[in-house]
C-alpha atoms as a PDB file:
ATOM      1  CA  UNK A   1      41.835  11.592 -12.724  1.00  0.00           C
ATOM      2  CA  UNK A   2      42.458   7.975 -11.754  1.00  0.00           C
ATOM      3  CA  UNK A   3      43.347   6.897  -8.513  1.00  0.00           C
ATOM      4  CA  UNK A   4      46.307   4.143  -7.361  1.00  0.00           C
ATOM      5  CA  UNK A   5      44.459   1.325  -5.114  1.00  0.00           C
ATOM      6  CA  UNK A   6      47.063  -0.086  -2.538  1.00  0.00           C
ATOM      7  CA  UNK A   7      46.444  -3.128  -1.406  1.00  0.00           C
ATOM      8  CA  UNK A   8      46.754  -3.901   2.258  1.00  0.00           C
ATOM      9  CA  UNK A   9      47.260  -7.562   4.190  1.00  0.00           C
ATOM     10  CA  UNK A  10      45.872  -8.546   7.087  1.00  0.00           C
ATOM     11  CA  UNK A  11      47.688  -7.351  10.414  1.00  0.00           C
ATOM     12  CA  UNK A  12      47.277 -11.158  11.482  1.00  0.00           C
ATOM     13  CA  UNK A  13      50.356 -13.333  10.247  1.00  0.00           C
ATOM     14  CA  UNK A  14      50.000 -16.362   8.568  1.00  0.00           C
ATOM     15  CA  UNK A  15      50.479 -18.053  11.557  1.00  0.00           C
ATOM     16  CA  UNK A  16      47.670 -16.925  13.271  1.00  0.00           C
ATOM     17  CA  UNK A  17      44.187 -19.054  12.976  1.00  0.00           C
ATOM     18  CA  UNK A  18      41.411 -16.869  12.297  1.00  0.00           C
ATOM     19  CA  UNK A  19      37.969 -18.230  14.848  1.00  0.00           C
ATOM     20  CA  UNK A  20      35.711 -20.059  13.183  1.00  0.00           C
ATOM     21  CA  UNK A  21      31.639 -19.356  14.128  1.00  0.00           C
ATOM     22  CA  UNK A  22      29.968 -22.348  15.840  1.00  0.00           C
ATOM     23  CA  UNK A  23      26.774 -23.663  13.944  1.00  0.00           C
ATOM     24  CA  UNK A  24      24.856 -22.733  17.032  1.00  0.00           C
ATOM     25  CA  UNK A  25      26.405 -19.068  16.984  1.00  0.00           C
ATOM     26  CA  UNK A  26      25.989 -18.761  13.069  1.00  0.00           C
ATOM     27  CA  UNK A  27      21.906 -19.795  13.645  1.00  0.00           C
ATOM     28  CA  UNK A  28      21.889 -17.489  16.479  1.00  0.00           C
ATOM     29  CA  UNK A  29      22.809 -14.356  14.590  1.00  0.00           C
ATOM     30  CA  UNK A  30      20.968 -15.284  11.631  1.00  0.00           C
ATOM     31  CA  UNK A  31      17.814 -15.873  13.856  1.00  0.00           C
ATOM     32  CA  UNK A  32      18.275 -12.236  14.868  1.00  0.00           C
ATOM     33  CA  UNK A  33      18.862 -11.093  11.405  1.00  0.00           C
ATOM     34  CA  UNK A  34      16.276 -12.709  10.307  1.00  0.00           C
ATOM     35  CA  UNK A  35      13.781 -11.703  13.291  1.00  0.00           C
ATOM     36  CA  UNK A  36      14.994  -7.772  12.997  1.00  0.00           C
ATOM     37  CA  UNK A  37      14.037  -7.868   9.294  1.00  0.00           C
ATOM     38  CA  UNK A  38      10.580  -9.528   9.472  1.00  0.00           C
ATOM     39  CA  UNK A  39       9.334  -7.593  12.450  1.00  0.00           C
ATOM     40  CA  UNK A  40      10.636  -4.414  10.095  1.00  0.00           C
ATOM     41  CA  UNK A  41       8.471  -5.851   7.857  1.00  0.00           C
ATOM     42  CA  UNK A  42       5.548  -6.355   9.735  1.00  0.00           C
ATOM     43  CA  UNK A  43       5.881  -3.034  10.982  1.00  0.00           C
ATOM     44  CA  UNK A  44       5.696  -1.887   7.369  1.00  0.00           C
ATOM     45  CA  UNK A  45       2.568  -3.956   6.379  1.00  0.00           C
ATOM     46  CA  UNK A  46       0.774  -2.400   9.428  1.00  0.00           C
ATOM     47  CA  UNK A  47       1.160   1.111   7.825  1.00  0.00           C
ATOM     48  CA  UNK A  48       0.405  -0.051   4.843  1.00  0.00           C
ATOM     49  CA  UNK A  49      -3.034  -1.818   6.645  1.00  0.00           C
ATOM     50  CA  UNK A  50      -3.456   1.235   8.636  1.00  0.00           C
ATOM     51  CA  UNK A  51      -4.016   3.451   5.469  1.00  0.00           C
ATOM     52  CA  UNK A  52      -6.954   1.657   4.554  1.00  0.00           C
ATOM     53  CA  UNK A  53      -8.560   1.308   7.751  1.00  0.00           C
ATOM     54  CA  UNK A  54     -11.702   3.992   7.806  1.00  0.00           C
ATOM     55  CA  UNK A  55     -11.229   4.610   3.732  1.00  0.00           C
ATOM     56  CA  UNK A  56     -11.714   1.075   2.352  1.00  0.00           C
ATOM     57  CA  UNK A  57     -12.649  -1.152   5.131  1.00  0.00           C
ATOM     58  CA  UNK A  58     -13.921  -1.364   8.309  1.00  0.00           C
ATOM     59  CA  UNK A  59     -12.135  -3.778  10.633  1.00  0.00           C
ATOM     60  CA  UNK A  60     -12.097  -6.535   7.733  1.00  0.00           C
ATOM     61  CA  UNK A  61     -15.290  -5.591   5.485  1.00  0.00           C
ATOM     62  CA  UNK A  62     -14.989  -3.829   2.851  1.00  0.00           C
ATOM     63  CA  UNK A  63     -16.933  -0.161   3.215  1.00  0.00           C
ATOM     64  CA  UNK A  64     -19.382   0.520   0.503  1.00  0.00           C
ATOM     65  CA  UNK A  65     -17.841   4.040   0.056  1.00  0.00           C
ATOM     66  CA  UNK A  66     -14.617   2.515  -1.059  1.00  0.00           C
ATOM     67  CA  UNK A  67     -16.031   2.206  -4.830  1.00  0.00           C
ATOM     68  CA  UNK A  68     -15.130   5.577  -5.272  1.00  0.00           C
ATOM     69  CA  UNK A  69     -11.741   5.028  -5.061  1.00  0.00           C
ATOM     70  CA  UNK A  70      -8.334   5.179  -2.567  1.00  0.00           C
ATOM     71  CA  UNK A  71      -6.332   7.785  -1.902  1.00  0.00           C
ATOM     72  CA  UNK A  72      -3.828   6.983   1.147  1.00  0.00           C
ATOM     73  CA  UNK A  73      -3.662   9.872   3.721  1.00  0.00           C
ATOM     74  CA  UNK A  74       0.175   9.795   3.570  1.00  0.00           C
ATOM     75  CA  UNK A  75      -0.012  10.413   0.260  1.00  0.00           C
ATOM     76  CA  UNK A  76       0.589   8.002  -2.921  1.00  0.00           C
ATOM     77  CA  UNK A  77       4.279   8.467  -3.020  1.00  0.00           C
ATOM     78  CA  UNK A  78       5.212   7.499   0.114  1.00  0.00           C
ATOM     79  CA  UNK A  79       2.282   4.907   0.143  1.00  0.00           C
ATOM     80  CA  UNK A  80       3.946   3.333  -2.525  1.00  0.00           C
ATOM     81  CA  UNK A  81       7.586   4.050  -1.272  1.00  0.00           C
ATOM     82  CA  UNK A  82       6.066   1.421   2.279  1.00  0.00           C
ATOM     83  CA  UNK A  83       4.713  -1.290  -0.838  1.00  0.00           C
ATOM     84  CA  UNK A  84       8.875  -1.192  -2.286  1.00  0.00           C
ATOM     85  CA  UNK A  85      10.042  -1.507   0.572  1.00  0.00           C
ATOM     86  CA  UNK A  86       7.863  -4.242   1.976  1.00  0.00           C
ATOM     87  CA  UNK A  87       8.893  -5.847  -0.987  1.00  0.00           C
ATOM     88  CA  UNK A  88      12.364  -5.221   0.038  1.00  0.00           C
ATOM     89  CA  UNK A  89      12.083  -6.884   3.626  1.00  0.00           C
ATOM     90  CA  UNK A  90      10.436  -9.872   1.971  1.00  0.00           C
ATOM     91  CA  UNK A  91      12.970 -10.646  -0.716  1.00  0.00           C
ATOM     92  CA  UNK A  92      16.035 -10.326   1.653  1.00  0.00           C
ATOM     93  CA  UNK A  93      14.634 -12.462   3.836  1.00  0.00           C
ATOM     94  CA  UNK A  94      13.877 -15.177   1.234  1.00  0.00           C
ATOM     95  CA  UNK A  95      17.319 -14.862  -0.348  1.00  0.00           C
ATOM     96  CA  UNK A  96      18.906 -15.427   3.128  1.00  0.00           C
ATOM     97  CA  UNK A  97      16.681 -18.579   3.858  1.00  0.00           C
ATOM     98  CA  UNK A  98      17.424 -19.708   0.496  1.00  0.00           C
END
């Protein structure tokens, strides 16, 4: 079944200027943006860091015991599902400082 897309203007008229963002206001909100998604991202490397503190090191040695392997306590897929989205936070946040 297709559907019919209507198109719909802007309630503004012509006439009407749209406000424009100061620079300072535009580096304002992306300072937030960009200080919500790196402190998400932080947050998310700390569980990450947390899952191998007591099974592969202690503060920041590595524990003898860890040769015989890592398995996170959370479990490996949502161990993994933290690395993506780490990955995630980090990407976004280079794209927008690109």
């Amino acid at each position: 079944m297709e559907k019919q897309l209507k198109v719909i203007t802007s309630s503004k008229s012509d006439s009407q200027e749209q406000k424009s963002i100061s620079p300072e206001e535009r580096l304002r909100h992306f300072r937030n943006i960009m200080g919500s998604m790196l402190q998400d991202a932080q947050n998310t490397w700390g569980d990450i860091w947390n899952e191998f503190q007591g099974q592969v090191v202690g503060n920041v040695l590595v524990d003898p015991e860890a040769s015989k392997g890592f398995n996170p306590r959370c479990g490996w897929p949502e161990f993994l599902e933290k690395m993506w989205i780490l990955k995630h936070y980090l990407d976004h946040a280079k794209r927008l400082s690109d």
